[in-house]
C-alpha atoms as a PDB file:
ATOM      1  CA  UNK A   1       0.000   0.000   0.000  1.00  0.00           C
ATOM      2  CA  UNK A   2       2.831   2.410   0.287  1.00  0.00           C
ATOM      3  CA  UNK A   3       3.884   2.370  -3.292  1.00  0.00           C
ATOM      4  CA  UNK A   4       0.212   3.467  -3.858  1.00  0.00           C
ATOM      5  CA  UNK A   5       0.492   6.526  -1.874  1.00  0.00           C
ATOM      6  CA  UNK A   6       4.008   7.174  -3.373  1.00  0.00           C
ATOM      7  CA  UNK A   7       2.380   7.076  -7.052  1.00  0.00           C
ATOM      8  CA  UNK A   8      -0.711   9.034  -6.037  1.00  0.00           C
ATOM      9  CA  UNK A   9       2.118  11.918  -4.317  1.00  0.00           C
ATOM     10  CA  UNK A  10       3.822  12.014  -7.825  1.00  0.00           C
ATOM     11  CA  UNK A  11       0.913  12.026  -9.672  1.00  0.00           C
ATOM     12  CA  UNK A  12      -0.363  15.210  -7.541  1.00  0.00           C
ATOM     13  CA  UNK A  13       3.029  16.812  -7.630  1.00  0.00           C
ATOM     14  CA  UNK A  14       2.715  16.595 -11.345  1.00  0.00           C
ATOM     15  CA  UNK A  15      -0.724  18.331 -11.629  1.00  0.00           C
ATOM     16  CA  UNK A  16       0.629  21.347  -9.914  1.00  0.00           C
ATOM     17  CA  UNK A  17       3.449  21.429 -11.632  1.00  0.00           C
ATOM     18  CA  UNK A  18       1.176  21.627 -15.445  1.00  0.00           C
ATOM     19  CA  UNK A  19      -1.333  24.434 -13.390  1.00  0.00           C
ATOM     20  CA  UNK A  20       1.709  26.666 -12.472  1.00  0.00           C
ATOM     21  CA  UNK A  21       2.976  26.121 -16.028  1.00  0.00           C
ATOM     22  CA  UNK A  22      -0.115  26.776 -17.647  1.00  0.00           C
ATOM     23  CA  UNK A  23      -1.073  29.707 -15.382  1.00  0.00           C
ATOM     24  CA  UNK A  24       2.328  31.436 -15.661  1.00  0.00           C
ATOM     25  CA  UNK A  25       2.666  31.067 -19.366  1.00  0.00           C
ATOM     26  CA  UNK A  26      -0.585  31.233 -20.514  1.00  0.00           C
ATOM     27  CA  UNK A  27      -0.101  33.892 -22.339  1.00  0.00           C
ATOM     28  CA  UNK A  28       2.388  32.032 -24.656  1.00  0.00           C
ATOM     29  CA  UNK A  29       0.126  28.997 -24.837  1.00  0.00           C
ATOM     30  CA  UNK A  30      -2.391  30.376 -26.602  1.00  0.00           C
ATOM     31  CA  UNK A  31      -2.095  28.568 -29.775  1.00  0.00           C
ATOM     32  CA  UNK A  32      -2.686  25.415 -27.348  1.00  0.00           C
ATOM     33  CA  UNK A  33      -5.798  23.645 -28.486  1.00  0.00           C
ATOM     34  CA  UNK A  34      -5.824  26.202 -31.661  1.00  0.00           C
ATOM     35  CA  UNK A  35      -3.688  23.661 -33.712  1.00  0.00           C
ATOM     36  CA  UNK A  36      -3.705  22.082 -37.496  1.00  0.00           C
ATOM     37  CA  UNK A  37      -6.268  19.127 -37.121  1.00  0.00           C
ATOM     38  CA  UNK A  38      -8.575  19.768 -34.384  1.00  0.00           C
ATOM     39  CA  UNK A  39     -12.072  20.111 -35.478  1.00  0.00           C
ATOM     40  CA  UNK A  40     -13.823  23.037 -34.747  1.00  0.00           C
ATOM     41  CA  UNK A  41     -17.764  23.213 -35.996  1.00  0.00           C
ATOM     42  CA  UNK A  42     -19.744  26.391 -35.651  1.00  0.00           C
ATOM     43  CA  UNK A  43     -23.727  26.318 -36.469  1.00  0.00           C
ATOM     44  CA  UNK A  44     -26.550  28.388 -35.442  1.00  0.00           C
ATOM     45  CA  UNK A  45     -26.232  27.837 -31.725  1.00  0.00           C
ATOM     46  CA  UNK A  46     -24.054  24.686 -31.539  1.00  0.00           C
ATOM     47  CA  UNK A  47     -20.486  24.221 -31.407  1.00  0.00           C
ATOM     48  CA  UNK A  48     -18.576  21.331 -32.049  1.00  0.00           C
ATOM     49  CA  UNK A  49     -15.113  20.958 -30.559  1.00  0.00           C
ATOM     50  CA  UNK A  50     -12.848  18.455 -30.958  1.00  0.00           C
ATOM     51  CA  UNK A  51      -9.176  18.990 -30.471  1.00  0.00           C
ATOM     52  CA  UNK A  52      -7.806  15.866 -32.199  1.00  0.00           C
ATOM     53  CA  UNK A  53      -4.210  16.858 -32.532  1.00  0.00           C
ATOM     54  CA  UNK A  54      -3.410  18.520 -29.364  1.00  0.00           C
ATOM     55  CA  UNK A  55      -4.513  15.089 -27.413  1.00  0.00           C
ATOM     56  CA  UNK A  56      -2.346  13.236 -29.269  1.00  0.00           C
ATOM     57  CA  UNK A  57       0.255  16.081 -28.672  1.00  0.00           C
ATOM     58  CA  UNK A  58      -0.527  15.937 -25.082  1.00  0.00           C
ATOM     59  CA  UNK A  59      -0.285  11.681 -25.164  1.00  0.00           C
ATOM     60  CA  UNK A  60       3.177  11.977 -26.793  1.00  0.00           C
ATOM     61  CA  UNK A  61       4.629  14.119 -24.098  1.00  0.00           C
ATOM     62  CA  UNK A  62       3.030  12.094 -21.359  1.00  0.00           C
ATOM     63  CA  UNK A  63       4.699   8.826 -22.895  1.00  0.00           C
ATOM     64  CA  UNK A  64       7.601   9.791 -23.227  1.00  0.00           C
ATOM     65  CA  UNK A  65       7.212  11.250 -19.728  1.00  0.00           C
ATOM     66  CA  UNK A  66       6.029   8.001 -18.108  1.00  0.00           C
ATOM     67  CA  UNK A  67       8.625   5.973 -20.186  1.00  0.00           C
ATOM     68  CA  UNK A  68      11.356   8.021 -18.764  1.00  0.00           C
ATOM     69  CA  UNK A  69      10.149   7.951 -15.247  1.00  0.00           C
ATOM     70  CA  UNK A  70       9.933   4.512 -15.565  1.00  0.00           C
ATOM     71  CA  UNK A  71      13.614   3.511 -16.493  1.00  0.00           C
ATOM     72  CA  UNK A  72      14.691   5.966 -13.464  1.00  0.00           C
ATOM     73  CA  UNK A  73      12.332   3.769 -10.661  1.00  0.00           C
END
């Protein structure tokens, strides 16, 4: 049970870490979510979102994140 609590620590340290990042630069993140390939559908009073490419953007980065922690522990 202790390695459980030592994941869920790492895992929380992690989520502050992305809100300080993305509060202190959001001003240079702003094409975040605005990229080629995400599917954007305006109508009358319905809007469609779907931001294809920056979730596989953001599953890259966590791979390779996960697949580095792991060779380190």
């Amino acid at each position: 049970m202790q390695s459980i609590g030592k994941v869920l620590i790492v895992i929380g340290i992690l989520l502050i870490l992305v809100g300080l990042v993305t509060w202190l630069f959001s001003d240079k993140l702003h094409w975040f979510g605005n990229l080629p390939g995400d599917i954007r559908i305006k109508r009358n009073n319905t809007t469609i979102y779907a931001p294809v490419i920056t979730f596989l953007l953001i599953s890259l980065v966590l791979t390779l994140i996960i697949n580095i922690v792991r060779r380190f522990l």
